[in-house]
C-alpha atoms as a PDB file:
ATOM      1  CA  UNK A   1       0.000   0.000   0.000  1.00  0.00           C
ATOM      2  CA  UNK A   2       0.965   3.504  -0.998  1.00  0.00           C
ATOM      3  CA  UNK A   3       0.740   5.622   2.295  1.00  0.00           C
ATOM      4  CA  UNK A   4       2.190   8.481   0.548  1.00  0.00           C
ATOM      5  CA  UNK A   5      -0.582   8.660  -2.001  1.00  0.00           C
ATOM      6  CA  UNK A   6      -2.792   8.141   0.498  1.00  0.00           C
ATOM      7  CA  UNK A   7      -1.611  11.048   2.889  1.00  0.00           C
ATOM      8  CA  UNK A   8      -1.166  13.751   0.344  1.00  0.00           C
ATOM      9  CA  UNK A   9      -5.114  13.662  -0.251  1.00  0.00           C
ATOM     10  CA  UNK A  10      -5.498  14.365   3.395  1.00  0.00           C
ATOM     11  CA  UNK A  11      -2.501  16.825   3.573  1.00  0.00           C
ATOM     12  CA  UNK A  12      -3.853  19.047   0.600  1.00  0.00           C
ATOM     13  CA  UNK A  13      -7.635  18.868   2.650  1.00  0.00           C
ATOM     14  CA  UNK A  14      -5.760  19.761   5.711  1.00  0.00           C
ATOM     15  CA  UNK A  15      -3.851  22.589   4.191  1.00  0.00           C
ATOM     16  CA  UNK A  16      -7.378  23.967   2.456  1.00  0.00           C
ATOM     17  CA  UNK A  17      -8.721  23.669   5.605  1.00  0.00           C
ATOM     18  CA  UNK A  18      -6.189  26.107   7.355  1.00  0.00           C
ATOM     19  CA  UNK A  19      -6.165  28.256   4.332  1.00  0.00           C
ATOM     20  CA  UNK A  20      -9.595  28.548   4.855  1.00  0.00           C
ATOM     21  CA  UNK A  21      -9.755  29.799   8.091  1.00  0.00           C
ATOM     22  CA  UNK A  22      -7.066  32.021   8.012  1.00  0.00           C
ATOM     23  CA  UNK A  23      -8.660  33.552   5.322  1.00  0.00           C
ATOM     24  CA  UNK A  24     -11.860  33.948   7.520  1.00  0.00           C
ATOM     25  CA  UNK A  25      -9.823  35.680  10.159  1.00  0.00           C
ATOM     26  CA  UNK A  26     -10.156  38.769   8.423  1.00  0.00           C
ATOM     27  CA  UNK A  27     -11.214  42.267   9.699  1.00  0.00           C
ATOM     28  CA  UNK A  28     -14.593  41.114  10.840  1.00  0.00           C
ATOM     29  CA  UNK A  29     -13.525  38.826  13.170  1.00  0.00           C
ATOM     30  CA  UNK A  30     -10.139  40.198  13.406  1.00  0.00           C
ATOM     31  CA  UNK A  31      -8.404  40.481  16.221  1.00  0.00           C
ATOM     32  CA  UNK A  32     -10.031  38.613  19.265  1.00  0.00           C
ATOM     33  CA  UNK A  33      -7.020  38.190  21.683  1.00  0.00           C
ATOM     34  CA  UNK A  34      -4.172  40.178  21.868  1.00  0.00           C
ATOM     35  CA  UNK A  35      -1.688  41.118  19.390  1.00  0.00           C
ATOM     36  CA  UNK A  36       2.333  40.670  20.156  1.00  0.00           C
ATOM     37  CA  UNK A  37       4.943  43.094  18.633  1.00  0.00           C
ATOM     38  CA  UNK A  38       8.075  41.324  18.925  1.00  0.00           C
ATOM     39  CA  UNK A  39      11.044  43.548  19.245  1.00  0.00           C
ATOM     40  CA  UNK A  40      14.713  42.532  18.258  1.00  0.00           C
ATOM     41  CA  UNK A  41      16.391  44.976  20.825  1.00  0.00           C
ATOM     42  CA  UNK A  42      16.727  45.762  24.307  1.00  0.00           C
ATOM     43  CA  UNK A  43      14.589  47.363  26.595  1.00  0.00           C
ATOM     44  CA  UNK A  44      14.403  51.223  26.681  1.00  0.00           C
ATOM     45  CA  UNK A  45      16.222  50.998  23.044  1.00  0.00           C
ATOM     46  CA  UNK A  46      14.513  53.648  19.848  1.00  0.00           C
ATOM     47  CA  UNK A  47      12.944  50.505  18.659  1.00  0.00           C
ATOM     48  CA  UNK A  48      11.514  49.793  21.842  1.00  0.00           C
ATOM     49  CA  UNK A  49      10.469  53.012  22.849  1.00  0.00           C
ATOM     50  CA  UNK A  50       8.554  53.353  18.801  1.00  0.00           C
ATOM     51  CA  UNK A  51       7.165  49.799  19.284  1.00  0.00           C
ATOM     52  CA  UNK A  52       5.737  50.777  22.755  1.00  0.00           C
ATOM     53  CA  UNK A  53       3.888  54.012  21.536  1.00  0.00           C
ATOM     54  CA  UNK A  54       2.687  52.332  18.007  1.00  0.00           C
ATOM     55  CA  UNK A  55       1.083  49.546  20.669  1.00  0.00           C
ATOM     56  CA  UNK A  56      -0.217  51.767  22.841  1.00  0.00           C
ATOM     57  CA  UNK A  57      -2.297  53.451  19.694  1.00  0.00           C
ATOM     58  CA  UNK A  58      -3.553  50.138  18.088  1.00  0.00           C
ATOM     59  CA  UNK A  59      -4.457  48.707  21.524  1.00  0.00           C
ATOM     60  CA  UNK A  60      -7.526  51.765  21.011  1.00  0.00           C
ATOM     61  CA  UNK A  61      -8.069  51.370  17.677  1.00  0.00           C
ATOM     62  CA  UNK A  62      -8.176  47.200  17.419  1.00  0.00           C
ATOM     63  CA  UNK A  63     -10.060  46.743  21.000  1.00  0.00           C
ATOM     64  CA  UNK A  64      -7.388  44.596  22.050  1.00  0.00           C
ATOM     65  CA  UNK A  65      -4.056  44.125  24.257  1.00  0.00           C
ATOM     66  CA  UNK A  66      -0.929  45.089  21.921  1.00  0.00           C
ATOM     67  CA  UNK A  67       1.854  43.991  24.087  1.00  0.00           C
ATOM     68  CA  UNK A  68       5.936  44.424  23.147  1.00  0.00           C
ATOM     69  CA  UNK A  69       8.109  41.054  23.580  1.00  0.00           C
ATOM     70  CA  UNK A  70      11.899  42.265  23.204  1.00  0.00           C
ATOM     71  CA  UNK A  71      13.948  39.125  21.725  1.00  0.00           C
ATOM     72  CA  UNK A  72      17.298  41.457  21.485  1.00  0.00           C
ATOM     73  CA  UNK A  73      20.468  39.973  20.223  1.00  0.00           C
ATOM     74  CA  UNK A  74      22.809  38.706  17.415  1.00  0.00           C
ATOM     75  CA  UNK A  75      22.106  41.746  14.682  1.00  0.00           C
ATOM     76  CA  UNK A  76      17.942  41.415  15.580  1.00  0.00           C
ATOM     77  CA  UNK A  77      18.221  38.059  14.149  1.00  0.00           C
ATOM     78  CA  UNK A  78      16.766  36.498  17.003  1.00  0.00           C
ATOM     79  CA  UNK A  79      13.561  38.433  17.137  1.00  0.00           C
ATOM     80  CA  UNK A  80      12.970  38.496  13.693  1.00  0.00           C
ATOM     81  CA  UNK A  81      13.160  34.552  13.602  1.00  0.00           C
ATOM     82  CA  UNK A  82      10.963  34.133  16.786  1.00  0.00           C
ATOM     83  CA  UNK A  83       8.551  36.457  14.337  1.00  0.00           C
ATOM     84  CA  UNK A  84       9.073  34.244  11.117  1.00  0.00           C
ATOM     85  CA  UNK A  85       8.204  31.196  12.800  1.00  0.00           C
ATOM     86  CA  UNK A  86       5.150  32.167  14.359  1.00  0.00           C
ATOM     87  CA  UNK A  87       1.427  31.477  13.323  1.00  0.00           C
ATOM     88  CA  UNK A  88       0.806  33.605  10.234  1.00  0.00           C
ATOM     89  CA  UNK A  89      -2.537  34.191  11.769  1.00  0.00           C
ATOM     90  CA  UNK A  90      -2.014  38.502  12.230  1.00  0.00           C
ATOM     91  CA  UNK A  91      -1.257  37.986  16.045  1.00  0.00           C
ATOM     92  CA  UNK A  92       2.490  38.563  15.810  1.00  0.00           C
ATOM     93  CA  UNK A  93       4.374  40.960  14.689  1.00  0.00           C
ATOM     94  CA  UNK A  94       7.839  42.582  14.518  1.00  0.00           C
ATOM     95  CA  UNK A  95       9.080  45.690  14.360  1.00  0.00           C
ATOM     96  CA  UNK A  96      11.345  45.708  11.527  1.00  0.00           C
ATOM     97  CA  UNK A  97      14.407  47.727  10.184  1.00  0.00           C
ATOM     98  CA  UNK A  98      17.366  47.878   8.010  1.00  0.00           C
ATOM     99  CA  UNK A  99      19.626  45.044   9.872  1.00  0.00           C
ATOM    100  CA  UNK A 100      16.135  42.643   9.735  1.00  0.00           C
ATOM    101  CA  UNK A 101      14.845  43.486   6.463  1.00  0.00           C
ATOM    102  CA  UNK A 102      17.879  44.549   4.334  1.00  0.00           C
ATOM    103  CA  UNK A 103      21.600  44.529   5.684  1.00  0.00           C
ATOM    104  CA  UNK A 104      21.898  40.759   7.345  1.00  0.00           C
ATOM    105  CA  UNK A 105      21.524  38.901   4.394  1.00  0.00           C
ATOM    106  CA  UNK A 106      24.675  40.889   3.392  1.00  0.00           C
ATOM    107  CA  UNK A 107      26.521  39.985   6.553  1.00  0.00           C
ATOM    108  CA  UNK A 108      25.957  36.819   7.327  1.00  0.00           C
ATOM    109  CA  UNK A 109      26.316  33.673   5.242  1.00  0.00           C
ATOM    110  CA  UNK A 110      23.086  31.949   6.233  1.00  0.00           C
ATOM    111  CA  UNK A 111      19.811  33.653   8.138  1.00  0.00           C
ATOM    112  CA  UNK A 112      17.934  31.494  10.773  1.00  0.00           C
ATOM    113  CA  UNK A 113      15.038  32.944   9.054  1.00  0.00           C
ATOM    114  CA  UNK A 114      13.463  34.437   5.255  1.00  0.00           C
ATOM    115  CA  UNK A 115      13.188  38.146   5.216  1.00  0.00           C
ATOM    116  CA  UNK A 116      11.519  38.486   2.268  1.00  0.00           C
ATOM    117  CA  UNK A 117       8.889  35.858   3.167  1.00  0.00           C
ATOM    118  CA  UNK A 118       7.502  38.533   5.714  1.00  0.00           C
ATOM    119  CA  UNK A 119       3.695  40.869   4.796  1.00  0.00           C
ATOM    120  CA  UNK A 120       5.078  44.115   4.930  1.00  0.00           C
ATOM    121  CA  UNK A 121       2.503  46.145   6.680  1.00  0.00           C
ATOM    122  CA  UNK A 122       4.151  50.397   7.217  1.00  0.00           C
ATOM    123  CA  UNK A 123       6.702  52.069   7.097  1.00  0.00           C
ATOM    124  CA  UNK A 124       6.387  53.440  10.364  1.00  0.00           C
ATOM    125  CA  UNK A 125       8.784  55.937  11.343  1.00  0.00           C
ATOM    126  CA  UNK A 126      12.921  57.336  10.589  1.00  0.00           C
ATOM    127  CA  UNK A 127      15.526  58.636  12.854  1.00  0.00           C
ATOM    128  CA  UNK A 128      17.401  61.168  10.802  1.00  0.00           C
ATOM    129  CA  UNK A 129      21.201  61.133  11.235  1.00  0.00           C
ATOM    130  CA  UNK A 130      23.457  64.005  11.961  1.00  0.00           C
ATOM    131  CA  UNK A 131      27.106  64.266  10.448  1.00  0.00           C
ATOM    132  CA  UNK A 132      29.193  65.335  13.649  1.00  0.00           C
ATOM    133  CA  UNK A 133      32.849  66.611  12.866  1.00  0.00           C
ATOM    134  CA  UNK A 134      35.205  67.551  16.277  1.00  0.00           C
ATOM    135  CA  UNK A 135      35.291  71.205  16.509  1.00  0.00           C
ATOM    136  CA  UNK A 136      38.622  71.264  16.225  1.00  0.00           C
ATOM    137  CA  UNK A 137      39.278  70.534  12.888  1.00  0.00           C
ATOM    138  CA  UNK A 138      39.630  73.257  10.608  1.00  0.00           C
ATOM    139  CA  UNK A 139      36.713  72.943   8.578  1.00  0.00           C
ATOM    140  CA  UNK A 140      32.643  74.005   9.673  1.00  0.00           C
ATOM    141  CA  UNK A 141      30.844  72.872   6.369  1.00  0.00           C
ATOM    142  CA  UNK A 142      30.722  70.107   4.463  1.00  0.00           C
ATOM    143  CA  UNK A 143      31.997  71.637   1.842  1.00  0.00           C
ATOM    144  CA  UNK A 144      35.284  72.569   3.600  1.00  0.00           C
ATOM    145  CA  UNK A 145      35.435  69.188   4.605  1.00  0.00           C
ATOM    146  CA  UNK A 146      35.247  67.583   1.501  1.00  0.00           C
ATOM    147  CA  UNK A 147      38.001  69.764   0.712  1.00  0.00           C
ATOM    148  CA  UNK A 148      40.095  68.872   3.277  1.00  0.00           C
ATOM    149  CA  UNK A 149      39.369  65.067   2.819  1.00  0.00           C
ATOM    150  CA  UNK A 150      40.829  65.496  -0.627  1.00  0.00           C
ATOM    151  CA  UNK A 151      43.545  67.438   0.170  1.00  0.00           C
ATOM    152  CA  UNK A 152      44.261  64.659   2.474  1.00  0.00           C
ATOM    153  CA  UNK A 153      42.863  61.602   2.035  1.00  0.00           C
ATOM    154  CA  UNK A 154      42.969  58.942   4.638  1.00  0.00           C
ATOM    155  CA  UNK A 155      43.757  61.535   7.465  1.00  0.00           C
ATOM    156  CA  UNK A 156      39.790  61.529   8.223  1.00  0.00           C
ATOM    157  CA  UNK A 157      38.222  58.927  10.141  1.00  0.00           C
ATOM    158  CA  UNK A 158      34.421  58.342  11.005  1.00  0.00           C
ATOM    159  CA  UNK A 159      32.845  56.181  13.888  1.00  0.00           C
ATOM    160  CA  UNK A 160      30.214  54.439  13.492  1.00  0.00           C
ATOM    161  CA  UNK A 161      27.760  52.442  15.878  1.00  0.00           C
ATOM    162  CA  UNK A 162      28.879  49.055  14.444  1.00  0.00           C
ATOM    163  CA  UNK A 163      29.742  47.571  11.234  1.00  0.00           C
ATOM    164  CA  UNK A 164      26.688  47.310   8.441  1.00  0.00           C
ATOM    165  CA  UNK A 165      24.711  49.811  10.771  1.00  0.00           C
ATOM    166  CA  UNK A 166      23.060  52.464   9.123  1.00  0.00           C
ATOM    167  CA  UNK A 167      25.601  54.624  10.609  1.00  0.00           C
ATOM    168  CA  UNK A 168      28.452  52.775   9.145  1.00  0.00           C
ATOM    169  CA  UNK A 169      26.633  52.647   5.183  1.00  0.00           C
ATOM    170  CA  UNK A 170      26.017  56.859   6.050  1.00  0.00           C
ATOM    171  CA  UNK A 171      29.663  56.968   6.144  1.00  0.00           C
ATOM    172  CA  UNK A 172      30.346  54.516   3.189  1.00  0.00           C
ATOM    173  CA  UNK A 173      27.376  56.675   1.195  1.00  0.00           C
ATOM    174  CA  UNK A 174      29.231  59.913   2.458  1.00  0.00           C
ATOM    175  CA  UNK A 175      32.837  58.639   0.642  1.00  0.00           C
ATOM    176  CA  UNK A 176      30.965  56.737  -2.704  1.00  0.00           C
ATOM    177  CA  UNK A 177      29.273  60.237  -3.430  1.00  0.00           C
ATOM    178  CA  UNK A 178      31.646  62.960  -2.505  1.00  0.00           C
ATOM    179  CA  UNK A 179      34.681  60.910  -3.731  1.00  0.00           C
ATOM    180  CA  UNK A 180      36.599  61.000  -0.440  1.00  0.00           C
ATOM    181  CA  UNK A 181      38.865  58.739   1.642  1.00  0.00           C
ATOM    182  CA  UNK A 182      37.378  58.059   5.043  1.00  0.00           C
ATOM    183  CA  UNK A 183      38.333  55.595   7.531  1.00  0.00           C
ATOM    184  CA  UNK A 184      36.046  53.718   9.336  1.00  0.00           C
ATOM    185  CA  UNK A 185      36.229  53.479  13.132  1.00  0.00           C
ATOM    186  CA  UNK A 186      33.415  50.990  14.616  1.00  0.00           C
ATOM    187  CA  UNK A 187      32.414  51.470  18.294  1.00  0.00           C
ATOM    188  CA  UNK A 188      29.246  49.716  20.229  1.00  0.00           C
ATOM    189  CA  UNK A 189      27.115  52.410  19.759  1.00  0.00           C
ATOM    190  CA  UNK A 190      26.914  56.656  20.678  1.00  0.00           C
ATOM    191  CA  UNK A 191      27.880  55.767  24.224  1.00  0.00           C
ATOM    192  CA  UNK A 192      31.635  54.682  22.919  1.00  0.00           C
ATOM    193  CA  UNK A 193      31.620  57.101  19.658  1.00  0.00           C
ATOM    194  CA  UNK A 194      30.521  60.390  21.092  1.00  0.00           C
ATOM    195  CA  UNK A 195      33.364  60.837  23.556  1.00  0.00           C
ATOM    196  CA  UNK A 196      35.928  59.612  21.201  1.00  0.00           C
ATOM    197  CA  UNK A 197      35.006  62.277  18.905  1.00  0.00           C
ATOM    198  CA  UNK A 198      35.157  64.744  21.602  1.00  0.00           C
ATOM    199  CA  UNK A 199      38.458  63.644  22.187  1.00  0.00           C
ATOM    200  CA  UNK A 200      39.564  63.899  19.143  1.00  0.00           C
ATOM    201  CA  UNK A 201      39.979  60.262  18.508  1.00  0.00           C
ATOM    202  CA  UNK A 202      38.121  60.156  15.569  1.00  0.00           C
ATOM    203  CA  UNK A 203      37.444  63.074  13.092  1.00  0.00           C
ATOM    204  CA  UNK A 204      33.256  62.346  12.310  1.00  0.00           C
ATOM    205  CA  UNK A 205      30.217  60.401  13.330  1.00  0.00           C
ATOM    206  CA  UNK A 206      26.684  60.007  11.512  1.00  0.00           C
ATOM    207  CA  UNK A 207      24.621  60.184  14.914  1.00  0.00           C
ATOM    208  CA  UNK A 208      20.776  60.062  15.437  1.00  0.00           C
ATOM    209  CA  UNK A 209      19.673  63.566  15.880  1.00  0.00           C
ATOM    210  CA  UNK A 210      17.952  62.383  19.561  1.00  0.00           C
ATOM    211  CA  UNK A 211      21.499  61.783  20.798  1.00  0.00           C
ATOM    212  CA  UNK A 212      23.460  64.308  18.949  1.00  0.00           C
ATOM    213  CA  UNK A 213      21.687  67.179  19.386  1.00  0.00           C
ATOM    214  CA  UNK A 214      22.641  68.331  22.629  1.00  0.00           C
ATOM    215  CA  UNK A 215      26.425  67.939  21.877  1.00  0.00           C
ATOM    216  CA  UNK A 216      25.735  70.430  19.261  1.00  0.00           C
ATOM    217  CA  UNK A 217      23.741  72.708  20.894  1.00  0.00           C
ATOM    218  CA  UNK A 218      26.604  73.040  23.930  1.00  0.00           C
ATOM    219  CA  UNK A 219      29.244  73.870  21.176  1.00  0.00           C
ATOM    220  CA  UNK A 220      31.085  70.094  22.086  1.00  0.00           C
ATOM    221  CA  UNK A 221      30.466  69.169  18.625  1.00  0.00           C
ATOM    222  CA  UNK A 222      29.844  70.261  14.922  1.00  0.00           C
ATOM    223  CA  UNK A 223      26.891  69.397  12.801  1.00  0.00           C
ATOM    224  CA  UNK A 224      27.676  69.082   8.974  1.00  0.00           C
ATOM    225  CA  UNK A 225      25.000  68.337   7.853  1.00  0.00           C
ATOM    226  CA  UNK A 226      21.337  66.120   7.920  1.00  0.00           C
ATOM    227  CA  UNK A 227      21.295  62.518   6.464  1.00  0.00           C
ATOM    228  CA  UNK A 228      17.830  62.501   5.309  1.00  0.00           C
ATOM    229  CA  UNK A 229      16.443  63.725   1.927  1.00  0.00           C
ATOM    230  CA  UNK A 230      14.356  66.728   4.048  1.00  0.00           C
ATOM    231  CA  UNK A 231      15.472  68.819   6.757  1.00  0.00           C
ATOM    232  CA  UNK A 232      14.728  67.406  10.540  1.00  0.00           C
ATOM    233  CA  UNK A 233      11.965  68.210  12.703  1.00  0.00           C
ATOM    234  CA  UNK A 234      13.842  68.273  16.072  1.00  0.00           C
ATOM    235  CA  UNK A 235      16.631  70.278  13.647  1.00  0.00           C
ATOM    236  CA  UNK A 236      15.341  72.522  10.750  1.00  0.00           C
ATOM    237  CA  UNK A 237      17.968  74.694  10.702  1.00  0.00           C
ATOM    238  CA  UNK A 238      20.655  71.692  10.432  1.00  0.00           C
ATOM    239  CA  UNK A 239      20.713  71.692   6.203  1.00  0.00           C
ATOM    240  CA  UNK A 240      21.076  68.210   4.801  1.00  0.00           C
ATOM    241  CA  UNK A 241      23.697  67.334   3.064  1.00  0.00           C
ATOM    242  CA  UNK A 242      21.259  66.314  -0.473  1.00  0.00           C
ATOM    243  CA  UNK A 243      20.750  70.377  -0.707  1.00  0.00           C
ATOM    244  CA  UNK A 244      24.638  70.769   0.055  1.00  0.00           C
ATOM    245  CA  UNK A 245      25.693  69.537  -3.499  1.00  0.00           C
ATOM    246  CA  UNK A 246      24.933  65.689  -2.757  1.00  0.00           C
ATOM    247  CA  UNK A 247      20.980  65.455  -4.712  1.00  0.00           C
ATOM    248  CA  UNK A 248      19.664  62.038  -3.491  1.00  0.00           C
ATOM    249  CA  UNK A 249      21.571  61.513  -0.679  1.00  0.00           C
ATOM    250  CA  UNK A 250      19.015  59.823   2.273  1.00  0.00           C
ATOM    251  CA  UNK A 251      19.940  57.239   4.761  1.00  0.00           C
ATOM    252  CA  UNK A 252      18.399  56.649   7.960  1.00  0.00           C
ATOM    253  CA  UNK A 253      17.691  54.055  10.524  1.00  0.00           C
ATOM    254  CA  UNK A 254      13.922  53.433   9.812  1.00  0.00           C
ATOM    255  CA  UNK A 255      11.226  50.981  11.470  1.00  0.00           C
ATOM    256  CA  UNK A 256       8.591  48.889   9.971  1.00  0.00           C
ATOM    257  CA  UNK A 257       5.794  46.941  11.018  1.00  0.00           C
ATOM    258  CA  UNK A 258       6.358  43.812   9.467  1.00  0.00           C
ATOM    259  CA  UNK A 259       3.487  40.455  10.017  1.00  0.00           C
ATOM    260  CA  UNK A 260       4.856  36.797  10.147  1.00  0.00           C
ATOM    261  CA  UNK A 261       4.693  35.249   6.655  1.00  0.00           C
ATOM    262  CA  UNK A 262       1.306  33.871   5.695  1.00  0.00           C
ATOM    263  CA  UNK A 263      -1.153  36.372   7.516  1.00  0.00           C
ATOM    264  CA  UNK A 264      -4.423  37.179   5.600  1.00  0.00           C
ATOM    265  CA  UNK A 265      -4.239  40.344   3.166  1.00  0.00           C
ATOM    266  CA  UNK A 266      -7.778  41.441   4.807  1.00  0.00           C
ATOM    267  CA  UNK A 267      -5.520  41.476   8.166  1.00  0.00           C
ATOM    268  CA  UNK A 268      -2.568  43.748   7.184  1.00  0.00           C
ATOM    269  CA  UNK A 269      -4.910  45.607   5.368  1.00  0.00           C
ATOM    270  CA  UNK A 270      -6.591  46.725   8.157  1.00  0.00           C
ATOM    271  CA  UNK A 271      -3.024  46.899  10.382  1.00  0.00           C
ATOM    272  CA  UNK A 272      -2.007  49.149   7.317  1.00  0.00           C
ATOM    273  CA  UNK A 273      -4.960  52.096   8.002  1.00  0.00           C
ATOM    274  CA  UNK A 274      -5.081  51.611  11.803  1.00  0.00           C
ATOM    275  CA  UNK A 275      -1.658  52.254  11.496  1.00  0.00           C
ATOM    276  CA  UNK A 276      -1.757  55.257   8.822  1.00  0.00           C
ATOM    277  CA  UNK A 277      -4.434  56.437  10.864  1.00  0.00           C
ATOM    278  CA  UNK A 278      -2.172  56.452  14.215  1.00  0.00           C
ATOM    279  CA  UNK A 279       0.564  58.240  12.099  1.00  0.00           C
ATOM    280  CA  UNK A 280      -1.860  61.179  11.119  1.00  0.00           C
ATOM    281  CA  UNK A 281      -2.653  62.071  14.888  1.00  0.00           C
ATOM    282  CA  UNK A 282      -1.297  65.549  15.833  1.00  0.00           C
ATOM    283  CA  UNK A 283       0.103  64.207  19.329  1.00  0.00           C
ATOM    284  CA  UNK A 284       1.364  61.132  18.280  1.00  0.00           C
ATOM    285  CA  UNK A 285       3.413  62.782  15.754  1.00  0.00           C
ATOM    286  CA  UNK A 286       4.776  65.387  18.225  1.00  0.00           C
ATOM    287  CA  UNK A 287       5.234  62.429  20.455  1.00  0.00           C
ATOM    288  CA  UNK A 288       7.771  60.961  17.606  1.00  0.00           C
ATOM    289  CA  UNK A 289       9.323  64.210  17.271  1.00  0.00           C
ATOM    290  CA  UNK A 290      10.170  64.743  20.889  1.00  0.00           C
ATOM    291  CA  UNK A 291      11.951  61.377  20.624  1.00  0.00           C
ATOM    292  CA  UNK A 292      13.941  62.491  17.425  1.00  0.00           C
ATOM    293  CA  UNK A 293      11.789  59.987  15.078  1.00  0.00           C
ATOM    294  CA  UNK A 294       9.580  61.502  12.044  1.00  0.00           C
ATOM    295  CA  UNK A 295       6.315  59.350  11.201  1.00  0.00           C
ATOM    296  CA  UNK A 296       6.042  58.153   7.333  1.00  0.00           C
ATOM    297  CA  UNK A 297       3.358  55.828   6.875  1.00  0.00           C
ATOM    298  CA  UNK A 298       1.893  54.548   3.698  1.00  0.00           C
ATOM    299  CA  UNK A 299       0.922  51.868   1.600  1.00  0.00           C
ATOM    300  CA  UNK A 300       2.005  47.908   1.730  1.00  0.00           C
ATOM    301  CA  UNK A 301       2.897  48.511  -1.975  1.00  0.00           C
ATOM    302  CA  UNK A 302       5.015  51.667  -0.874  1.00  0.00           C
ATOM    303  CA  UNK A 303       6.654  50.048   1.816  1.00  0.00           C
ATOM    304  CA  UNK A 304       7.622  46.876  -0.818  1.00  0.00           C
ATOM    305  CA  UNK A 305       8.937  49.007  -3.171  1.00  0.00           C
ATOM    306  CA  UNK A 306      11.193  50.757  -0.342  1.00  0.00           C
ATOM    307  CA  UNK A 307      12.603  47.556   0.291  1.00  0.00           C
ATOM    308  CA  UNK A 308      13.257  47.065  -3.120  1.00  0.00           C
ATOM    309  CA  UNK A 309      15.100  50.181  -3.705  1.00  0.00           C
ATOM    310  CA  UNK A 310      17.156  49.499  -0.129  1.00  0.00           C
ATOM    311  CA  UNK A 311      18.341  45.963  -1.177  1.00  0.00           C
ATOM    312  CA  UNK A 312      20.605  46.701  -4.015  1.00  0.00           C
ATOM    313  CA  UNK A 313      21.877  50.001  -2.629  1.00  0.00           C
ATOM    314  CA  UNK A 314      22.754  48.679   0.758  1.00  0.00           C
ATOM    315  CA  UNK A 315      24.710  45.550  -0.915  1.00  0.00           C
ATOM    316  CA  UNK A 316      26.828  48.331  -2.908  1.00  0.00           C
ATOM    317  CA  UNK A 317      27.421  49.714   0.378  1.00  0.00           C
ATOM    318  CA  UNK A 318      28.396  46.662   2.075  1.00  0.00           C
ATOM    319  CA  UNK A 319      30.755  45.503  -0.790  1.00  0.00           C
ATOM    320  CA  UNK A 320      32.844  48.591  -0.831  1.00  0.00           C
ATOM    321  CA  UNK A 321      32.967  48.662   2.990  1.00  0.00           C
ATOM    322  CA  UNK A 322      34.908  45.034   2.626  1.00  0.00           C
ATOM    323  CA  UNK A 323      33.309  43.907   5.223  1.00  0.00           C
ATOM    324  CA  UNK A 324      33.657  40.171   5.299  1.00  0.00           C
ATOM    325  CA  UNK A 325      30.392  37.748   5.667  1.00  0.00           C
ATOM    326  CA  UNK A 326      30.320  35.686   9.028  1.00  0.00           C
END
């Protein structure tokens, strides 16, 4: 007897069946318990803090719980697998960004998990970054320090928060389209890099405006220039560097809300405008401000075709960094 012809009727019934019903889970019935965001960084961390207010919001707007799980650790790959492998059912979700959705599968040689099999739901929110230079140096504008990196290239170096951060590939963007010689510093993050630049240990640093701010208001540091395409919120008289000679230069850390693979279109549909709805509020978006994010919103199909466009630029990056897949 043929058990394998014999269980494949029952497997394809079995897999119509749960088709079926996730497909019935739409937005009438959807949600009925609570909802998890999972979160692949630490406690009190800009992800954390986003995830927390976007959960607060849709905990009004869905009727339900919306409750933060932080799975922190090795480059956010283990929250984003605890997300992949859950029920694609609309209950779990993960707060996405560029090391999840776009940089790791330039890093490392094999992912514990399938970032493209993810629903993309928003785009929820960016951090700009800030291009700090020591004070001490004798240039104040980007221009004068292009100069100076050309009059003497490989004197400049730039920290980063880690290798293949966003950080780092603002740096890497910085020397592709101003034709400069940088050298990279890495550090752990803006607790290591923004006294070593105040030391004069290293020459610049793309910050996020939340942290670098202050430096520059107490005259400790000098901002260059924006690393976004418009001018900050927190920072509108910072110019960017796109309207400094550099048209199309934009990088920032960003967040997304991201659905384990398999949940109902009827279901991120309906995360997509509660979410786009949350983003619209007045005091939520002063809320993001105060915290140095900028709300952005849109459509499943915009947030696809964002990833799109970040995949091949962010593997340029990474190849002329030379950093070397673990």
């Amino acid at each position: 007897m043929n058990l394998r012809l014999i269980r494949s009727p029952l497997a394809a019934a079995l897999v119509s069946t749960l088709a079926f019903t996730a497909a019935a889970q739409g937005p009438a019935t959807w949600p009925s318990k609570p909802i998890r965001i999972v979160v692949p960084f630490q406690a009190g961390s800009a992800t954390d803090m986003l995830s927390r207010q976007i959960g607060t919001g849709l905990s009004k707007s869905l009727g339900q719980p919306v409750l933060v799980e932080n799975k922190p650790g090795a480059a956010a790959m283990i929250g984003s697998t605890t997300a992949a492998r859950a029920p694609g059912d609309g209950y779990t979700l993960l707060m996405s960004g560029p090391a999840s959705m776009v940089t790791n599968r330039f890093l490392y040689k094999s992912l514990s998990y399938d970032a493209d099999a993810f629903e993309k739901v928003a785009v929820v929110a960016i951090t700009p970054n800030v291009l700090l230079a020591d004070p001490a140096l004798p240039f104040k504008t980007l221009a004068e320090m292009v100069a100076y990196a050309k009059a003497n290239p490989g004197k400049l170096t730039y920290a980063s928060f880690g290798a293949g951060t966003t950080s780092h590939m603002a740096g890497e963007l910085l020397r592709q389209v101003a034709g400069i010689d940088l050298v990279h510093v890495p550090y752990k993050g803006a607790a290591e890099a923004i006294p070593a630049l105040m030391a004069g240990q290293v020459s610049l640093y793309f910050d996020t405006i939340m942290t670098a701010l202050p430096q520059v208001k107490a005259g400790k540091l000098r901002a260059l220039g924006v690393s976004t395409a418009g001018r900050a919120a927190m920072a509108p008289d910072i110019p960017t560097i796109a309207e400094q000679g550099y048209p199309g230069f934009d990088i920032a850390p960003w967040y997304g809300i991201v659905a384990s693979p398999g949940t109902p279109a009827p279901v991120v549909a309906k995360l997509n405008t509660e979410i786009n709805k949350l983003l619209t509020t007045p005091e939520f978006r002063e809320r993001l401000i105060a915290t140095g994010a900028e709300a952005r919103g849109g459509s499943v199909a915009d947030f696809e075709a964002f990833i799109k466009t970040e995949i091949p630029r962010t593997e340029k990056l990474v190849r002329q960094s030379g950093i070397a897949m673990q």
